[in-house]
N, C-alpha and C. Protein backbone atom coordinates (compact mmCIF):
# COMPACT_ATOMS: atom_id res chain seq x y z
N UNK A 1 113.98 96.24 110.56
CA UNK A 1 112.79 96.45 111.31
C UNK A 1 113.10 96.36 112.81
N UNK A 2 113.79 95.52 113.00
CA UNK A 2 114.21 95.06 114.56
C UNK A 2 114.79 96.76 114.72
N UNK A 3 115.99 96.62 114.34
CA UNK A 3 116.69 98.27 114.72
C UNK A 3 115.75 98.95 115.08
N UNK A 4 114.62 99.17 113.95
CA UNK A 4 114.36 100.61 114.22
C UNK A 4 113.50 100.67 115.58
N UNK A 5 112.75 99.38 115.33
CA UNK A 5 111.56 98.83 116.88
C UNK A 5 112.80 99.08 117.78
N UNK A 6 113.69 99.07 118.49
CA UNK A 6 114.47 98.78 119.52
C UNK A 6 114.76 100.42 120.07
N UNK A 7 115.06 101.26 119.26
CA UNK A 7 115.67 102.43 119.37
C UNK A 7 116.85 102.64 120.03
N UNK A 8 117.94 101.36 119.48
CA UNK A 8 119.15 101.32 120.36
C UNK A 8 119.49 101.67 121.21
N UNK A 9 120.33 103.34 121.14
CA UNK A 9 121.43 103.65 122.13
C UNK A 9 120.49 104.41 123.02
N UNK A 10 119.01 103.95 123.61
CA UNK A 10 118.30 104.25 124.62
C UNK A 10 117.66 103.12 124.28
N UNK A 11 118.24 102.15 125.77
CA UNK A 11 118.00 100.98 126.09
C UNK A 11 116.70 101.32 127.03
N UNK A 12 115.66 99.95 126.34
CA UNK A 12 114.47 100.38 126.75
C UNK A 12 113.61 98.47 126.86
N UNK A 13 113.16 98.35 127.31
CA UNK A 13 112.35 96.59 127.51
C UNK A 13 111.53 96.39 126.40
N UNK A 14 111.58 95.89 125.52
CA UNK A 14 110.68 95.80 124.82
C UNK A 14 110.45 94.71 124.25
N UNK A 15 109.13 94.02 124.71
CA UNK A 15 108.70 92.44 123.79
C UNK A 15 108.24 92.57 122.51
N UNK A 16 108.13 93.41 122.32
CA UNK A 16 107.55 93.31 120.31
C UNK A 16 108.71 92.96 119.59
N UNK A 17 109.82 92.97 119.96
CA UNK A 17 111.00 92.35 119.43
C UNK A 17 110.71 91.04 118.93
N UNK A 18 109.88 89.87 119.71
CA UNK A 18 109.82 88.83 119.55
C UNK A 18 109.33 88.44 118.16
N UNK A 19 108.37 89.51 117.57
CA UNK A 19 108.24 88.92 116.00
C UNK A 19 109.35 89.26 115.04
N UNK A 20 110.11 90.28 115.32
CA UNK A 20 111.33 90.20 114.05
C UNK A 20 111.52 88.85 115.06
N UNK A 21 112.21 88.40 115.82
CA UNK A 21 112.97 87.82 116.13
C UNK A 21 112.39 86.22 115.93
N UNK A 22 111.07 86.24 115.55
CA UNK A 22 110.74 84.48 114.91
C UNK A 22 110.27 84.36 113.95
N UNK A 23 110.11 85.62 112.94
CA UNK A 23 110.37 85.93 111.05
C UNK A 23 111.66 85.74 110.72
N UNK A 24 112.53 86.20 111.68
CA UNK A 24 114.02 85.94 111.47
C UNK A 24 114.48 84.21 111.37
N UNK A 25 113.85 83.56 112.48
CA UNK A 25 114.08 81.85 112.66
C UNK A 25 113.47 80.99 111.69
N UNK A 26 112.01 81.60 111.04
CA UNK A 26 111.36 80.79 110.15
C UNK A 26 112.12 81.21 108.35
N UNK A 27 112.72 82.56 108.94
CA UNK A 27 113.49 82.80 107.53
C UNK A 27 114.55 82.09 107.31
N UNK A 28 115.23 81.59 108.41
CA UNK A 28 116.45 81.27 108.06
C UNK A 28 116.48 79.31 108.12
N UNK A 29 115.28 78.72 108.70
CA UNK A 29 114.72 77.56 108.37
C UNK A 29 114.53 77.35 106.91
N UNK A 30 113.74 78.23 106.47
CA UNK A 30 113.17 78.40 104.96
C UNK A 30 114.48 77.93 104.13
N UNK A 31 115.60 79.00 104.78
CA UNK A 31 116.65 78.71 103.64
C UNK A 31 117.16 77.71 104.02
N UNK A 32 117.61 77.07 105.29
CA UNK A 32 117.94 76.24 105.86
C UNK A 32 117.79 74.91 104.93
N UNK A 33 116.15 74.49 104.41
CA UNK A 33 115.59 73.75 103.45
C UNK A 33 116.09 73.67 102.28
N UNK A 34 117.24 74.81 101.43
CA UNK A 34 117.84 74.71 100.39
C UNK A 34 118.93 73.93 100.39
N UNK A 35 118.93 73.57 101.44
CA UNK A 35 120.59 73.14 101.07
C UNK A 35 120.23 71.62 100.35
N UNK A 36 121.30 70.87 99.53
CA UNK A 36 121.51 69.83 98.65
C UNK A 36 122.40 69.64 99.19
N UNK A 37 122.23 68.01 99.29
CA UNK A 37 123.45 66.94 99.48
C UNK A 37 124.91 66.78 98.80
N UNK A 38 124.90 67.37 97.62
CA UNK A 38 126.19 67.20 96.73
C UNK A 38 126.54 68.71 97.39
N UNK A 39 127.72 69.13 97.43
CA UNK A 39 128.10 70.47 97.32
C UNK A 39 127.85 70.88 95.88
N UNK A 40 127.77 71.99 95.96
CA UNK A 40 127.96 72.84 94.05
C UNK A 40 128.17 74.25 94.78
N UNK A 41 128.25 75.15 93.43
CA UNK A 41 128.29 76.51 93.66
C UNK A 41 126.82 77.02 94.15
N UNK A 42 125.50 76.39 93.89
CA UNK A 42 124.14 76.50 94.58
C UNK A 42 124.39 76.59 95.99
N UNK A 43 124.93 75.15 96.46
CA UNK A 43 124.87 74.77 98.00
C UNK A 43 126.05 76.09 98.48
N UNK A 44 127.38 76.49 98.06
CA UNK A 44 127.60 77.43 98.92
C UNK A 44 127.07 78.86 99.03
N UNK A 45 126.06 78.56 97.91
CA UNK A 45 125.69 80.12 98.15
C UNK A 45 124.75 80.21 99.05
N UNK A 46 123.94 79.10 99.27
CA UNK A 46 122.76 78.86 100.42
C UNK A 46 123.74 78.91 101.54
N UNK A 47 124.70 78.59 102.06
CA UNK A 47 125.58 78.37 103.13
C UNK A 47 126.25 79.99 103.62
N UNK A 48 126.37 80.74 102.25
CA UNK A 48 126.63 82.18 102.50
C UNK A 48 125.37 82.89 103.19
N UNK A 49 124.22 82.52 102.68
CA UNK A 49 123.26 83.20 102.85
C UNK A 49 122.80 82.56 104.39
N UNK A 50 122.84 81.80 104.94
CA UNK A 50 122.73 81.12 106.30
C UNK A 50 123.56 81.60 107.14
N UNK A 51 124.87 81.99 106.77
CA UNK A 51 125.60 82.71 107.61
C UNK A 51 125.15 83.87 107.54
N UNK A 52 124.54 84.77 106.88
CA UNK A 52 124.48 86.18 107.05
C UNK A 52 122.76 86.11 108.12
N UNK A 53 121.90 85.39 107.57
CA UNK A 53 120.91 85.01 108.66
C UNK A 53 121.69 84.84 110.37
N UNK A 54 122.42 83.94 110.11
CA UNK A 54 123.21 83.56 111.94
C UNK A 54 123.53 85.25 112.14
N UNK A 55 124.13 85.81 111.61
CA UNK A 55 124.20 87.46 111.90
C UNK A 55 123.05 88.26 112.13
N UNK A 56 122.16 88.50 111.04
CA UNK A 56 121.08 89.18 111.49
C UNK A 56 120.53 89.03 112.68
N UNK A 57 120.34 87.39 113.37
CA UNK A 57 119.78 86.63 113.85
C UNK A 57 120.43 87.30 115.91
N UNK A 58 121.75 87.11 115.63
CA UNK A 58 122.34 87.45 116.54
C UNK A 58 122.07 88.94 116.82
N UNK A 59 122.14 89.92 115.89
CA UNK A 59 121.72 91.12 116.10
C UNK A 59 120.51 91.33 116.66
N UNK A 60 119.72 90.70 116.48
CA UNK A 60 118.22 90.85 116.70
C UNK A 60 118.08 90.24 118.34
N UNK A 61 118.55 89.06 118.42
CA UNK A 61 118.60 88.77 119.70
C UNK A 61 119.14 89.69 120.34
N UNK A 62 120.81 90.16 120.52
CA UNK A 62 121.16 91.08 121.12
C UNK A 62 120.18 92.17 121.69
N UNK A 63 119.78 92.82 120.51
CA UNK A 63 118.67 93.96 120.81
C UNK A 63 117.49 93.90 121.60
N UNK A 64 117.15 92.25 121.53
CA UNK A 64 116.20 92.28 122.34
C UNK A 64 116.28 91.65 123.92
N UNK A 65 117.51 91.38 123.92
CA UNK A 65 117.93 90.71 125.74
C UNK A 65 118.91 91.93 125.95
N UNK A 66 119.61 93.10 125.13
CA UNK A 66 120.17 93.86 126.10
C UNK A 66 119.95 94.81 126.92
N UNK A 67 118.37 95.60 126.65
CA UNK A 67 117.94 96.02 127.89
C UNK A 67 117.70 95.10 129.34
N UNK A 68 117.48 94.22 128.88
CA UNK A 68 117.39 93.08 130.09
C UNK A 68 118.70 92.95 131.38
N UNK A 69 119.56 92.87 130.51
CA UNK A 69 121.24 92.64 131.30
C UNK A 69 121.73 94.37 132.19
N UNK A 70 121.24 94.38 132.71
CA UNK A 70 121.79 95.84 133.33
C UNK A 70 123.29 96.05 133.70
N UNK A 71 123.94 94.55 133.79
CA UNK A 71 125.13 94.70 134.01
C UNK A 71 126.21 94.82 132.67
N UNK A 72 125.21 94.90 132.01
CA UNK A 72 126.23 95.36 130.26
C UNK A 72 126.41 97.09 130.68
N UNK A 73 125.32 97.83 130.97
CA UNK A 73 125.13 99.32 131.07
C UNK A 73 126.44 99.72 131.70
């Protein structure tokens, strides 16, 4: 959703970014909440899935502070 709101490779200002971008934080809280104290094969899969959130997460930010930075252009 973020992608497509952004329209990448025509960098453009845009604040509507901000709701992917705090569906993204409460999503990855949500899972955040799975994790268990013992390790098991459960807990690393919540830990896989938290890392791929830290990714999305970063993407989404990116997209939405790099029209901002003019000195990236």
């Amino acid at each position: 959703m973020a992608f497509a709101m952004s329209g990448f490779p025509n960098a453009r200002p845009s604040l509507e970014l901000i709701l992917p971008a705090f569906l993204a934080l409460y999503g990855t809280y949500d899972t955040a909440r799975c994790l268990q104290l013992r390790w098991s094969f459960y807990h690393g899969g919540v830990l896989l899935l938290l890392y791929m959130d830290v990714m999305a997460l970063a993407m989404i930010f990116f997209l939405l502070l790099y029209p901002y930075g003019g000195w990236i252009q």
